[in-house]
Protein backbone atom coordinates (compact mmCIF):
# COMPACT_ATOMS: atom_id res chain seq x y z
CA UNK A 1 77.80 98.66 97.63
CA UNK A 2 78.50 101.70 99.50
CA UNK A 3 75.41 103.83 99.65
CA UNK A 4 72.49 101.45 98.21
CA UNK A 5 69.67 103.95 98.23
CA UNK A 6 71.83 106.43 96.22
CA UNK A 7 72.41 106.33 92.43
CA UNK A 8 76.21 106.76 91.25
CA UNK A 9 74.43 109.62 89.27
CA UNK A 10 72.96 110.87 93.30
CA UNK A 11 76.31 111.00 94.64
CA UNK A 12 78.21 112.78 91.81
CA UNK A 13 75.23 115.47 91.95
CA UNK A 14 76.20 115.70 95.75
CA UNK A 15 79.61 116.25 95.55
CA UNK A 16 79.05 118.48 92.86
CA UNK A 17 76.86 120.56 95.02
CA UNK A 18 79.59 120.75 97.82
CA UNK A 19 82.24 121.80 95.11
CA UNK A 20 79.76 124.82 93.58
CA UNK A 21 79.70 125.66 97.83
CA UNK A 22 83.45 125.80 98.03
CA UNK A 23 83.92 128.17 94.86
CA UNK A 24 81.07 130.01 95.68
CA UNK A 25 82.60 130.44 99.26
CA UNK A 26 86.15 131.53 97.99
CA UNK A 27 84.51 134.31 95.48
CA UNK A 28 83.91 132.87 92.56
CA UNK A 29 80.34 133.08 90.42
CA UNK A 30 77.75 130.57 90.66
CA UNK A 31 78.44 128.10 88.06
CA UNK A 32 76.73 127.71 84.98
CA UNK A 33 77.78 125.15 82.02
CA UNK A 34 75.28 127.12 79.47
CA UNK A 35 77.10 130.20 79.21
CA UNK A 36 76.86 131.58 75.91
CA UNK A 37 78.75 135.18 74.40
CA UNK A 38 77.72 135.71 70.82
CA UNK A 39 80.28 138.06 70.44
CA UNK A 40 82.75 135.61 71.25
CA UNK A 41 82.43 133.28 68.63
CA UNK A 42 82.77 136.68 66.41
CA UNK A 43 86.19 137.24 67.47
CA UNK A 44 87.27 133.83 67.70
CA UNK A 45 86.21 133.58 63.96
CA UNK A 46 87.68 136.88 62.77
CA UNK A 47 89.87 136.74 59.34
CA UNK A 48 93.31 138.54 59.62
CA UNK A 49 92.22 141.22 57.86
CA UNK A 50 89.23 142.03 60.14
CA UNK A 51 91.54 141.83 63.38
CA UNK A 52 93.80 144.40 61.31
CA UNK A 53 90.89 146.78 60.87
CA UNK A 54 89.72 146.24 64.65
CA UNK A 55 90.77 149.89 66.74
CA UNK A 56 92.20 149.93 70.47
CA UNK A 57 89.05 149.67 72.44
CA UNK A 58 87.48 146.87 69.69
CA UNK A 59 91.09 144.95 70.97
CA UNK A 60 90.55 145.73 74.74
CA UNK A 61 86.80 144.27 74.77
CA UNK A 62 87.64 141.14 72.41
CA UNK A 63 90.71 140.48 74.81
CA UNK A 64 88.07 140.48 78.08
CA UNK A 65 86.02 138.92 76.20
CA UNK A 66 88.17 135.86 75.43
CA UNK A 67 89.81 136.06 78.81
CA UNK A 68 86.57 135.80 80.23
CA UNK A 69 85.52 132.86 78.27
CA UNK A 70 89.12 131.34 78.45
CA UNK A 71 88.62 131.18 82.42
CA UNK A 72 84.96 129.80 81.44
CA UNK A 73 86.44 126.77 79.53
CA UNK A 74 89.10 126.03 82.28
CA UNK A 75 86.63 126.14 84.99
CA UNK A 76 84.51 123.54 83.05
CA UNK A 77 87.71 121.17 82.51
CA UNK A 78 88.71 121.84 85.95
CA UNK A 79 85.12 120.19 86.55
CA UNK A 80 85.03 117.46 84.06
CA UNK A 81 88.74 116.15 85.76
CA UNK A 82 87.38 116.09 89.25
CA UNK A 83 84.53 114.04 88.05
CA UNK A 84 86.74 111.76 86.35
CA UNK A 85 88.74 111.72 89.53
CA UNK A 86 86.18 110.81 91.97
CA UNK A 87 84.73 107.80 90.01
CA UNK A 88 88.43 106.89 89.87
CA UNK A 89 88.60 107.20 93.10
CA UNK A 90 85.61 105.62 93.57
CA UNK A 91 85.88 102.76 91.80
CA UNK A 92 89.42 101.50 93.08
CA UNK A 93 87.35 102.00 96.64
CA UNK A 94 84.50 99.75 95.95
CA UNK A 95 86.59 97.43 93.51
CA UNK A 96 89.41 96.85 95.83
CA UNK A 97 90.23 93.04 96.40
CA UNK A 98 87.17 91.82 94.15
CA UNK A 99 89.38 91.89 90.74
CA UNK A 100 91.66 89.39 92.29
CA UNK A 101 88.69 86.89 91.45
CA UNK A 102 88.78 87.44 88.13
CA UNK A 103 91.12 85.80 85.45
CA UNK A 104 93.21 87.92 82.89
CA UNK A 105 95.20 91.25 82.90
CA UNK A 106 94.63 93.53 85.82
CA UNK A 107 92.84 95.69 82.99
CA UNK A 108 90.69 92.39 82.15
CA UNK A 109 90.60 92.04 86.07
CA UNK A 110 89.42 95.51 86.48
CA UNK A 111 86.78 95.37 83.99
CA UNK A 112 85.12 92.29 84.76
CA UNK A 113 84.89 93.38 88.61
CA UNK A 114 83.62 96.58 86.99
CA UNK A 115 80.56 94.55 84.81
CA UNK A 116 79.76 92.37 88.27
CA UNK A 117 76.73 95.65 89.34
CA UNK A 118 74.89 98.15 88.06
CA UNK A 119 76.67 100.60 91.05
CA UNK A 120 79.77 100.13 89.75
CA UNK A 121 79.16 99.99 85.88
CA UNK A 122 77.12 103.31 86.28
CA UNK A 123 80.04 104.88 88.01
CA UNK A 124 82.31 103.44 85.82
CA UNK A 125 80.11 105.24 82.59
CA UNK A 126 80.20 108.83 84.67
CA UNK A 127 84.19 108.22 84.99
CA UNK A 128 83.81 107.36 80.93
CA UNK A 129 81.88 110.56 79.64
CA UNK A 130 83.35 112.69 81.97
CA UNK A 131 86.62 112.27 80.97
CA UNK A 132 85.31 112.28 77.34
CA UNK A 133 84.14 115.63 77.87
CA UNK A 134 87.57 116.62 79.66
CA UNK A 135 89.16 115.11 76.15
CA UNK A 136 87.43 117.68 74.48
CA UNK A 137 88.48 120.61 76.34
CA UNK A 138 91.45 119.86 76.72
CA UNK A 139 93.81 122.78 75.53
CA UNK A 140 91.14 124.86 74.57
CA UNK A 141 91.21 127.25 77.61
CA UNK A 142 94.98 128.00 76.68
CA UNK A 143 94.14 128.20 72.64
CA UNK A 144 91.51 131.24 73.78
CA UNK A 145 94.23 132.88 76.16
CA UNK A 146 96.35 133.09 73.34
CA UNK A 147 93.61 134.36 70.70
CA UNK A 148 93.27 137.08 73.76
CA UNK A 149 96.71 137.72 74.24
CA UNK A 150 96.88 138.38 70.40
CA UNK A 151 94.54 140.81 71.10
CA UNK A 152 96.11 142.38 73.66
CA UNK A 153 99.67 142.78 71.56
CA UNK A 154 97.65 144.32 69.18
CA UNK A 155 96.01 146.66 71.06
CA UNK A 156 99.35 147.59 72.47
CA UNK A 157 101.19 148.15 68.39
CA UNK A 158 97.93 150.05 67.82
CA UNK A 159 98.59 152.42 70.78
CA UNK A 160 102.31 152.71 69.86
CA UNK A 161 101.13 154.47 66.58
């Protein structure tokens, strides 16, 4: 095993650390997964008839709103991926030349090399949730632009008038 007095869970806290550094370094806000904008939801959830009704400044602040939150969600699958990426990563280090021992597919291979610690299986269940949780988000950064973007367009026909 690579680091023996550190947990799989250790390291990805670690280089999840360093990576909060870096963005915090290039001007971006401390992270925070628990981010929560009630009036979000509200505009996400809005019938057709209610944006109608909406005037120029109610579009403006739902559009920042949703942008907002749109770069919220992609920052969060941007995070998920690199997690997924290092236990990739990871694994093929610590793995490397051990699946050859192993009978079956390379898959097979892969997986039983995988079972053979506790190191490897636990960074091997990070790679599995994270990318889970990447699953999940997937898309849903670009679904909110365009909810925002609608708002924008209509903010722009209402100003038109």
């Amino acid at each position: 095993m690579e680091e023996q007095n550190n947990t799989p869970v250790d390291r990805l806290k670690r280089i999840d650390k360093l990576l909060d550094e870096y963005e915090v370094k290039i001007g971006l806000e401390e992270f925070s997964e628990e981010k929560t904008i009630p009036e979000v939801n509200k505009y996400l959830n809005m019938s057709r008839e209610q944006i109608e009704k909406l005037d120029i400044e109610e579009c403006a602040e739902a559009a920042i709103l949703l942008g907002g939150f749109s770069f919220h969600l992609q920052r969060c699958y941007n995070r998920e991926v690199a997690r997924v990426n290092w236990a990739t990563n990871t694994l093929k280090k610590i793995i490397s030349g051990r699946e050859q021992q192993y009978s079956g597919s390379w898959d097979s291979q892969f997986h039983q090399a995988v079972k053979e610690d506790k190191y490897t299986d636990g960074i091997f269940q990070i790679k599995n949730y994270a990318q889970q949780r990447a699953d999940r988000l997937t898309f849903l950064a670009t679904s909110v632009k365009s909810v925002c973007d609608l708002f924008v367009n209509l903010q722009r026909a209402k100003a038109m008038k």
